[in-house]
PDB file of N, CA and C in Angstrom:
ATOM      1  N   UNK A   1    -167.054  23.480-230.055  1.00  0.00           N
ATOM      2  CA  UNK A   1    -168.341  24.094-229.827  1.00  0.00           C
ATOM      3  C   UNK A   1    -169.022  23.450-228.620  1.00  0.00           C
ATOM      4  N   UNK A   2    -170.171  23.971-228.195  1.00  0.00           N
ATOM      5  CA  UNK A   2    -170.955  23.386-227.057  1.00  0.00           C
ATOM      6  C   UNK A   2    -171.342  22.014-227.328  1.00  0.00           C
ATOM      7  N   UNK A   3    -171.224  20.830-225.962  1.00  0.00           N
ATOM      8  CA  UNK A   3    -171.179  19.431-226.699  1.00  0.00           C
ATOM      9  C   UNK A   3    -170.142  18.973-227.598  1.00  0.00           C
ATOM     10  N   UNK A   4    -169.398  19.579-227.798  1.00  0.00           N
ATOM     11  CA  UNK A   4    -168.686  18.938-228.583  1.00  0.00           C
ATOM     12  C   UNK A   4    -167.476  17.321-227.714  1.00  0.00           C
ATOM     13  N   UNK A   5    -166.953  16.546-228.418  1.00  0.00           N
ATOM     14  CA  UNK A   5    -166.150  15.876-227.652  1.00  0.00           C
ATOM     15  C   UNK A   5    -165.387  14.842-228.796  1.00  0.00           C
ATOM     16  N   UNK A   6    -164.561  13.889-228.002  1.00  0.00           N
ATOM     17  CA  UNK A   6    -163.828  13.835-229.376  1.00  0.00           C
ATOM     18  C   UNK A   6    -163.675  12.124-228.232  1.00  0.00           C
ATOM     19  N   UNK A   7    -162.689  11.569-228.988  1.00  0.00           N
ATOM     20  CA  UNK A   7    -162.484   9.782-228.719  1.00  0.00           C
ATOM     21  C   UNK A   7    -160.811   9.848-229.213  1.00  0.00           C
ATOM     22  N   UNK A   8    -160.218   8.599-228.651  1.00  0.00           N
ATOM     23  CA  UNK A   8    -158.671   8.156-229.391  1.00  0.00           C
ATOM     24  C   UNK A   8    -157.462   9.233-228.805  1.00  0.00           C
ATOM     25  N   UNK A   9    -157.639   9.891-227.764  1.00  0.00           N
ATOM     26  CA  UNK A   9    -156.264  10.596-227.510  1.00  0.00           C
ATOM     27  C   UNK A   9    -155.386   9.582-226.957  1.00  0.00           C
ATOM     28  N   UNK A  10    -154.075   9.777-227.268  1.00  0.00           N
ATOM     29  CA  UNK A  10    -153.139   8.705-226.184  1.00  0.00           C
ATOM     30  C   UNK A  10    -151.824   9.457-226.602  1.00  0.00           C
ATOM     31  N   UNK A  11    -150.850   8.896-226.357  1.00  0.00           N
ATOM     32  CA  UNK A  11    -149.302   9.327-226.602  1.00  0.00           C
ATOM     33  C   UNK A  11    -148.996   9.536-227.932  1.00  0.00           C
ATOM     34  N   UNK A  12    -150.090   8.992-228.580  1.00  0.00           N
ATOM     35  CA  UNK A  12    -149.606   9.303-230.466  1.00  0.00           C
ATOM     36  C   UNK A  12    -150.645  10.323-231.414  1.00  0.00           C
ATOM     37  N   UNK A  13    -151.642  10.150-230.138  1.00  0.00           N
ATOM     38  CA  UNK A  13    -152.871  11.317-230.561  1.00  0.00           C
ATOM     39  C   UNK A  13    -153.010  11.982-230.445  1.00  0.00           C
ATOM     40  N   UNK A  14    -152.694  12.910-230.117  1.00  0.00           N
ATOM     41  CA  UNK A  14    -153.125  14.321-229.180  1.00  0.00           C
ATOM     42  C   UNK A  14    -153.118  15.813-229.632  1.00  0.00           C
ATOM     43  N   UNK A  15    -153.581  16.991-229.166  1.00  0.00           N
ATOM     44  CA  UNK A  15    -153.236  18.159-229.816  1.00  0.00           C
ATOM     45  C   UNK A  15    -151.944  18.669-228.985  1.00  0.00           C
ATOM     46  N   UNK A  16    -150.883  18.951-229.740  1.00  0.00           N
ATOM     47  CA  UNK A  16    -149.868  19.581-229.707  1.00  0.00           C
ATOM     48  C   UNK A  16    -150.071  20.969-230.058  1.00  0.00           C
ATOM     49  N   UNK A  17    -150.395  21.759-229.081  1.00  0.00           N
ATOM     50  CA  UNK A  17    -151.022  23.086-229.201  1.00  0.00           C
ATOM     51  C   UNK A  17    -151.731  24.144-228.874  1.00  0.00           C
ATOM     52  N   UNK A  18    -152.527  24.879-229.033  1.00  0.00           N
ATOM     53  CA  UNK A  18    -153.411  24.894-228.046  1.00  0.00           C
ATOM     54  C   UNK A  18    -154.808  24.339-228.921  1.00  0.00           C
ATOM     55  N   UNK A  19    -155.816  24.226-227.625  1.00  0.00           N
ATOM     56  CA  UNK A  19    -157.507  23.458-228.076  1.00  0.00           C
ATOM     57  C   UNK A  19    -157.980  24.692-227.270  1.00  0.00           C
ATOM     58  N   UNK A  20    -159.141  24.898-228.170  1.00  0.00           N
ATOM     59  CA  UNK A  20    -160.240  25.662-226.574  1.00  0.00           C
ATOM     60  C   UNK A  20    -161.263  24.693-227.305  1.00  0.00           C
ATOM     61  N   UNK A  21    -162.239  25.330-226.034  1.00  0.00           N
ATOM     62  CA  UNK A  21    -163.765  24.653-226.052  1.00  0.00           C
ATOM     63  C   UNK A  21    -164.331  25.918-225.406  1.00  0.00           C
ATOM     64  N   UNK A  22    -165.869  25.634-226.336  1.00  0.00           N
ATOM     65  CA  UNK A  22    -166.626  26.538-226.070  1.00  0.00           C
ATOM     66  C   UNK A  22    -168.254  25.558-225.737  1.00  0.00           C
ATOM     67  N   UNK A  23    -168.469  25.823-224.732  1.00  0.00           N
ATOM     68  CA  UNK A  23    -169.798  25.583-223.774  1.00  0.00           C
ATOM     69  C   UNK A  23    -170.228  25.321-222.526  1.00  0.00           C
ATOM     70  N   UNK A  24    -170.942  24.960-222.000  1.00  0.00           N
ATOM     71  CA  UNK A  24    -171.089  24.394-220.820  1.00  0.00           C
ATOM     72  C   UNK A  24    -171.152  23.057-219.851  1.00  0.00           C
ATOM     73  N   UNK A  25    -170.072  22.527-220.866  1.00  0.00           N
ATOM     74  CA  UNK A  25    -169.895  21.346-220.293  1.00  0.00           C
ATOM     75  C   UNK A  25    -168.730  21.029-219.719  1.00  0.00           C
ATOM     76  N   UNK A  26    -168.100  19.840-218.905  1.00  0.00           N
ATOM     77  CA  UNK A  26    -167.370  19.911-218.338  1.00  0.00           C
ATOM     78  C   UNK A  26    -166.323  19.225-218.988  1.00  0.00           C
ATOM     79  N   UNK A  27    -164.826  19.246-219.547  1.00  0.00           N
ATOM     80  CA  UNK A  27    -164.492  18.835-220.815  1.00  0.00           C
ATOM     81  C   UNK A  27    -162.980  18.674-220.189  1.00  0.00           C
ATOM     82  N   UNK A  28    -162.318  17.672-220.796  1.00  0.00           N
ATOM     83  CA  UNK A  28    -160.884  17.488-220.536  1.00  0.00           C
ATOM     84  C   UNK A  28    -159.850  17.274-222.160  1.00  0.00           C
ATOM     85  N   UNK A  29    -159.047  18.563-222.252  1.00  0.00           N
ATOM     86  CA  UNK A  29    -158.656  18.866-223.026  1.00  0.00           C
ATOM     87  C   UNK A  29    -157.397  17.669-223.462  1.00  0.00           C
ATOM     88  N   UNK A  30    -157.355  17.737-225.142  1.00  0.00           N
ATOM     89  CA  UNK A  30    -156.859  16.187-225.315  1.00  0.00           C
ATOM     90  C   UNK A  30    -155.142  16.580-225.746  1.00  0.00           C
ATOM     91  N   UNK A  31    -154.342  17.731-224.564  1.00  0.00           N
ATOM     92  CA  UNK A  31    -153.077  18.304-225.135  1.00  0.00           C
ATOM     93  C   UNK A  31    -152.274  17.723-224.791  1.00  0.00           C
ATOM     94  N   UNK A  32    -150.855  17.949-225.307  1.00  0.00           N
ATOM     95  CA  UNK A  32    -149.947  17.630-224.960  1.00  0.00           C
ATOM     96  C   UNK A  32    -148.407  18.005-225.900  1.00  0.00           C
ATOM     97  N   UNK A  33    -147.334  17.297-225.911  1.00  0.00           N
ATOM     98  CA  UNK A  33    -146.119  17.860-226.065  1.00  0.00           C
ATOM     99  C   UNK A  33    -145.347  16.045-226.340  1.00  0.00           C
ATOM    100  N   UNK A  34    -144.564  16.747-227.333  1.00  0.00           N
ATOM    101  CA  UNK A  34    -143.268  15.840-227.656  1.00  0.00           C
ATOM    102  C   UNK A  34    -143.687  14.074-227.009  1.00  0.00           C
ATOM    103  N   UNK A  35    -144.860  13.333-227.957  1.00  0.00           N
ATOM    104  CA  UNK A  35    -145.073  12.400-227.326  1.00  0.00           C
ATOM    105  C   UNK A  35    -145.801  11.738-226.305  1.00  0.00           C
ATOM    106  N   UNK A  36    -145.926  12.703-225.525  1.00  0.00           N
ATOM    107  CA  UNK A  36    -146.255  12.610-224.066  1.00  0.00           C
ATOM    108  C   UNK A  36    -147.886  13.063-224.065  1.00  0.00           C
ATOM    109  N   UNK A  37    -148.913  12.590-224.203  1.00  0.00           N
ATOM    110  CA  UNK A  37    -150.474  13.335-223.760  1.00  0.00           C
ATOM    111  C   UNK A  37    -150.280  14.126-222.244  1.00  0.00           C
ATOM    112  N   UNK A  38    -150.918  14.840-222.150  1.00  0.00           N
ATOM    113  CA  UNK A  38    -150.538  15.773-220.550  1.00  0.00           C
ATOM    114  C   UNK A  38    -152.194  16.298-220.661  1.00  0.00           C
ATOM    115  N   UNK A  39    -153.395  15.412-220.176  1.00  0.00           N
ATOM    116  CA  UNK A  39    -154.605  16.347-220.527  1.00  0.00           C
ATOM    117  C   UNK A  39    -154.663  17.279-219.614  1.00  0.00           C
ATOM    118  N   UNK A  40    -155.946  18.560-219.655  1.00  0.00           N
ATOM    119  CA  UNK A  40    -156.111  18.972-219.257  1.00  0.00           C
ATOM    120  C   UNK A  40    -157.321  19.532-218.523  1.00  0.00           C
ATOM    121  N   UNK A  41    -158.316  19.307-217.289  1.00  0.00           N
ATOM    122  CA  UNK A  41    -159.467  19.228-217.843  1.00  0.00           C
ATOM    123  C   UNK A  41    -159.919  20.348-216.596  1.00  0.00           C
ATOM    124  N   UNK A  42    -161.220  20.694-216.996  1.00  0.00           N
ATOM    125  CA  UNK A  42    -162.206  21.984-216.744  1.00  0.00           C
ATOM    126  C   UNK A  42    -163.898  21.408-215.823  1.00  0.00           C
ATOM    127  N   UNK A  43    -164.486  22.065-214.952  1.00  0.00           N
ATOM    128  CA  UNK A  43    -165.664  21.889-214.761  1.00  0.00           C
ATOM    129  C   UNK A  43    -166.225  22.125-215.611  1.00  0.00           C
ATOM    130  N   UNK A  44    -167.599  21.952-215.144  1.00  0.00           N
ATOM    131  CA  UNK A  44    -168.502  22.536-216.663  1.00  0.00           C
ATOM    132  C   UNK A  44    -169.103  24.134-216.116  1.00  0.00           C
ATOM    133  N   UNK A  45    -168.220  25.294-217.188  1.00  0.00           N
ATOM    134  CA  UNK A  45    -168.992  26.729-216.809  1.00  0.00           C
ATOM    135  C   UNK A  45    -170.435  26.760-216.619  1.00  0.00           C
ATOM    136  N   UNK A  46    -170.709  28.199-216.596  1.00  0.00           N
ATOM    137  CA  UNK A  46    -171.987  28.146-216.181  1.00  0.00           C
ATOM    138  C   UNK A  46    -172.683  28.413-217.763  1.00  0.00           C
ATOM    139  N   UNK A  47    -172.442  28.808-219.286  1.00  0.00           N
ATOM    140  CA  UNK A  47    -173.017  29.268-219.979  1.00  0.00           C
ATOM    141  C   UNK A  47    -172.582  28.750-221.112  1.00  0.00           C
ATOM    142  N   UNK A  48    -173.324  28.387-222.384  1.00  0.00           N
ATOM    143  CA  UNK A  48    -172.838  27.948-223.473  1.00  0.00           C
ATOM    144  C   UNK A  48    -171.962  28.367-224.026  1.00  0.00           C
ATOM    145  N   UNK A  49    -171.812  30.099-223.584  1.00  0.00           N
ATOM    146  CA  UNK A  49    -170.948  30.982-224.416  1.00  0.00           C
ATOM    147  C   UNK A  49    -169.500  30.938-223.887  1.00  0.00           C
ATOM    148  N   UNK A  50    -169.498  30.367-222.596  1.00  0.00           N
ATOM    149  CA  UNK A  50    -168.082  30.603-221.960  1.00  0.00           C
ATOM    150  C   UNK A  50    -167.322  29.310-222.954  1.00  0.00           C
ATOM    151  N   UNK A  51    -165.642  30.131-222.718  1.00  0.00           N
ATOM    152  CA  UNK A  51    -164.875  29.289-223.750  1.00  0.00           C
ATOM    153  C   UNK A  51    -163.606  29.620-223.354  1.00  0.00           C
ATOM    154  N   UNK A  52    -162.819  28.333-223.040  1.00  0.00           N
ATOM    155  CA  UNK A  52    -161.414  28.153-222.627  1.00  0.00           C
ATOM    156  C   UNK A  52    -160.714  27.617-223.760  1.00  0.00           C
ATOM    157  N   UNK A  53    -159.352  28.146-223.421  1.00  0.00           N
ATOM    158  CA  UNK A  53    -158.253  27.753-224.317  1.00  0.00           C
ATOM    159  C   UNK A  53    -157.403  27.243-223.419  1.00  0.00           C
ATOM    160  N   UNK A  54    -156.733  25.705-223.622  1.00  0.00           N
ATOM    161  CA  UNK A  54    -155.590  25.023-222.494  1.00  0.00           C
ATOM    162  C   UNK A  54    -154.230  24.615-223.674  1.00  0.00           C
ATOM    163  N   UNK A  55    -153.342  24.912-223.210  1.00  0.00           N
ATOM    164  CA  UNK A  55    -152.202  24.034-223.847  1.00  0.00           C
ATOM    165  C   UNK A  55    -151.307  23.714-222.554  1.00  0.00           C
ATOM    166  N   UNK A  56    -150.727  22.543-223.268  1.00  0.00           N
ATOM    167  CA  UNK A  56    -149.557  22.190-222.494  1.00  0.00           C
ATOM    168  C   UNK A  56    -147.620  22.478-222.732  1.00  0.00           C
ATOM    169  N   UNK A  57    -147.553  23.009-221.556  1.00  0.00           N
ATOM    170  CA  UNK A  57    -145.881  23.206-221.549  1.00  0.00           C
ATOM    171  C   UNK A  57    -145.054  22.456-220.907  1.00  0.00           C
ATOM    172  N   UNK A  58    -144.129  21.961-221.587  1.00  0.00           N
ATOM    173  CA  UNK A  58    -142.992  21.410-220.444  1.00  0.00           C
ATOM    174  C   UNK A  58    -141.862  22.204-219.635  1.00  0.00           C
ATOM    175  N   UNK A  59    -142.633  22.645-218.932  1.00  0.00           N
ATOM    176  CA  UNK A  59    -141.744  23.629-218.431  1.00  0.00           C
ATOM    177  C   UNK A  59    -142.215  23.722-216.581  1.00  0.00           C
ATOM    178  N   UNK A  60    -141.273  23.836-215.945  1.00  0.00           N
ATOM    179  CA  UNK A  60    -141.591  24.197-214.222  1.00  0.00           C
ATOM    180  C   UNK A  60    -142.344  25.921-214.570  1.00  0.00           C
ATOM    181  N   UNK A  61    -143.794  26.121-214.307  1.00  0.00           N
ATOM    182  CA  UNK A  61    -144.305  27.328-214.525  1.00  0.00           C
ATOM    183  C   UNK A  61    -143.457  28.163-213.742  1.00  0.00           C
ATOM    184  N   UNK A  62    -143.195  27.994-212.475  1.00  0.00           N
ATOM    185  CA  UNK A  62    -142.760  29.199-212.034  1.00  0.00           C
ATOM    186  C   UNK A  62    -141.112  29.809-212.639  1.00  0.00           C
ATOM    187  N   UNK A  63    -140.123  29.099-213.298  1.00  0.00           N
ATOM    188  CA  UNK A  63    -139.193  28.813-213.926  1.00  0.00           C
ATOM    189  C   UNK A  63    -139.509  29.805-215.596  1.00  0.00           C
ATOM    190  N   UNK A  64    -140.806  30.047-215.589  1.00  0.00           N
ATOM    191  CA  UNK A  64    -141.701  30.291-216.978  1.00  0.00           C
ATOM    192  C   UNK A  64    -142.168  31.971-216.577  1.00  0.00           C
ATOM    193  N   UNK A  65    -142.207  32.355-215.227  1.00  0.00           N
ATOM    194  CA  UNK A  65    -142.200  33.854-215.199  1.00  0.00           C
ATOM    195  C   UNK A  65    -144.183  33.765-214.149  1.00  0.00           C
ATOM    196  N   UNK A  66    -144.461  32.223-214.125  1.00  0.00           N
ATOM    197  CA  UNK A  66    -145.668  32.063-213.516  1.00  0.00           C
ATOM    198  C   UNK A  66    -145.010  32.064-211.469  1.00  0.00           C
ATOM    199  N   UNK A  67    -146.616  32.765-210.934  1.00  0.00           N
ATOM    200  CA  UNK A  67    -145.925  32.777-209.804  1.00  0.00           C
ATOM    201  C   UNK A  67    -147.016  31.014-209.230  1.00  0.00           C
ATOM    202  N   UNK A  68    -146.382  30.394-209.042  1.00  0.00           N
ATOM    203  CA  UNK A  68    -146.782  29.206-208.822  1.00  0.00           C
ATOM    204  C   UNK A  68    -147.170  28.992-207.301  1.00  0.00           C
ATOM    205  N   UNK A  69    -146.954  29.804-205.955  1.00  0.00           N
ATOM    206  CA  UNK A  69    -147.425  29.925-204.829  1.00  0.00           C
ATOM    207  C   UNK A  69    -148.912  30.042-204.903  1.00  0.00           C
ATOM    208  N   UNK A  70    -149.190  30.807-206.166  1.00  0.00           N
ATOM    209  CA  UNK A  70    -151.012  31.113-206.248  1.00  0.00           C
ATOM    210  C   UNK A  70    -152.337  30.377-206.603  1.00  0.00           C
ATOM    211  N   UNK A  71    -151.635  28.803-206.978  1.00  0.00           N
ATOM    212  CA  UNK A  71    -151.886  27.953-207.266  1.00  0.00           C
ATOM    213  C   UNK A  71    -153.137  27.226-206.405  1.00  0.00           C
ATOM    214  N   UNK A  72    -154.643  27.353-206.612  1.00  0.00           N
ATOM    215  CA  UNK A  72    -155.145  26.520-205.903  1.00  0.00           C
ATOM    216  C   UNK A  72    -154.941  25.078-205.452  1.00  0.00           C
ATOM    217  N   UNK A  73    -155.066  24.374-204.337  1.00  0.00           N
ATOM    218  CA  UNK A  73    -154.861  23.109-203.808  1.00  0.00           C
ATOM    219  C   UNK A  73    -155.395  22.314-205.264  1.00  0.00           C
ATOM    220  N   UNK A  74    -154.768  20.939-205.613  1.00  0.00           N
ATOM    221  CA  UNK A  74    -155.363  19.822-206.853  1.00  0.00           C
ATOM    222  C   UNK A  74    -156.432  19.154-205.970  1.00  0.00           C
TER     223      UNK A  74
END
Protein backbone atom coordinates (compact mmCIF):
# COMPACT_ATOMS: atom_id res chain seq x y z
CA UNK A 1 0.00 0.00 0.00
CA UNK A 2 1.03 3.73 -0.07
CA UNK A 3 4.06 4.11 2.48
CA UNK A 4 4.36 0.99 2.88
CA UNK A 5 8.12 -0.55 3.30
CA UNK A 6 9.58 -3.44 4.72
CA UNK A 7 13.45 -4.17 6.48
CA UNK A 8 15.77 -7.67 6.35
CA UNK A 9 15.94 -8.54 2.54
CA UNK A 10 19.28 -10.33 1.68
CA UNK A 11 20.08 -13.70 -0.13
CA UNK A 12 17.85 -15.69 2.34
CA UNK A 13 15.04 -13.07 2.43
CA UNK A 14 13.49 -12.06 -0.31
CA UNK A 15 10.26 -12.33 -2.47
CA UNK A 16 10.58 -15.01 -4.94
CA UNK A 17 7.82 -13.77 -7.11
CA UNK A 18 6.19 -11.15 -8.00
CA UNK A 19 5.65 -7.83 -5.26
CA UNK A 20 3.78 -4.72 -6.48
CA UNK A 21 3.45 -1.55 -4.61
CA UNK A 22 0.93 0.78 -4.64
CA UNK A 23 1.67 4.69 -4.02
CA UNK A 24 3.68 7.45 -4.44
CA UNK A 25 6.68 6.78 -3.21
CA UNK A 26 9.80 5.84 -4.50
CA UNK A 27 10.35 2.06 -3.52
CA UNK A 28 12.90 -0.73 -4.33
CA UNK A 29 11.37 -3.98 -4.71
CA UNK A 30 12.79 -6.78 -2.30
CA UNK A 31 12.79 -9.75 -5.45
CA UNK A 32 14.60 -12.21 -6.44
CA UNK A 33 15.31 -15.97 -7.57
CA UNK A 34 17.04 -19.22 -6.48
CA UNK A 35 19.06 -17.56 -3.58
CA UNK A 36 20.24 -14.71 -5.18
CA UNK A 37 18.23 -11.09 -4.04
CA UNK A 38 18.18 -9.18 -7.59
CA UNK A 39 16.19 -5.85 -6.25
CA UNK A 40 14.36 -3.88 -8.14
CA UNK A 41 13.65 -0.32 -7.73
CA UNK A 42 11.15 2.56 -9.07
CA UNK A 43 10.97 6.52 -8.72
CA UNK A 44 8.34 7.74 -6.80
CA UNK A 45 4.98 8.07 -9.33
CA UNK A 46 3.11 10.88 -9.38
CA UNK A 47 -0.21 9.52 -7.41
CA UNK A 48 -1.09 7.35 -4.49
CA UNK A 49 -3.11 5.27 -6.78
CA UNK A 50 -0.37 4.35 -9.23
CA UNK A 51 0.86 0.70 -8.64
CA UNK A 52 3.67 -1.48 -10.03
CA UNK A 53 4.26 -5.03 -10.10
CA UNK A 54 8.31 -6.16 -10.50
CA UNK A 55 9.61 -9.71 -10.47
CA UNK A 56 12.75 -11.09 -11.17
CA UNK A 57 13.95 -13.54 -14.00
CA UNK A 58 17.01 -15.26 -14.69
CA UNK A 59 16.96 -15.11 -17.93
CA UNK A 60 18.92 -12.80 -20.91
CA UNK A 61 15.39 -10.75 -21.68
CA UNK A 62 15.98 -10.57 -25.10
CA UNK A 63 16.61 -14.57 -25.23
CA UNK A 64 12.86 -14.29 -23.32
CA UNK A 65 11.02 -12.84 -26.58
CA UNK A 66 11.92 -9.04 -24.89
CA UNK A 67 13.34 -6.69 -27.50
CA UNK A 68 16.18 -5.43 -25.31
CA UNK A 69 17.61 -2.59 -27.92
CA UNK A 70 14.55 -0.48 -26.34
CA UNK A 71 15.98 -0.37 -23.22
CA UNK A 72 16.53 3.08 -21.67
CA UNK A 73 20.31 4.05 -20.76
CA UNK A 74 20.86 2.69 -16.49
Amino acid sequence: MNNANYSGASNISFVNGSCKKIGNDAFIFPVGKENKIAPISIAAPAFTTDAFRAEYFMSVPHDSGYDSTQKGPA
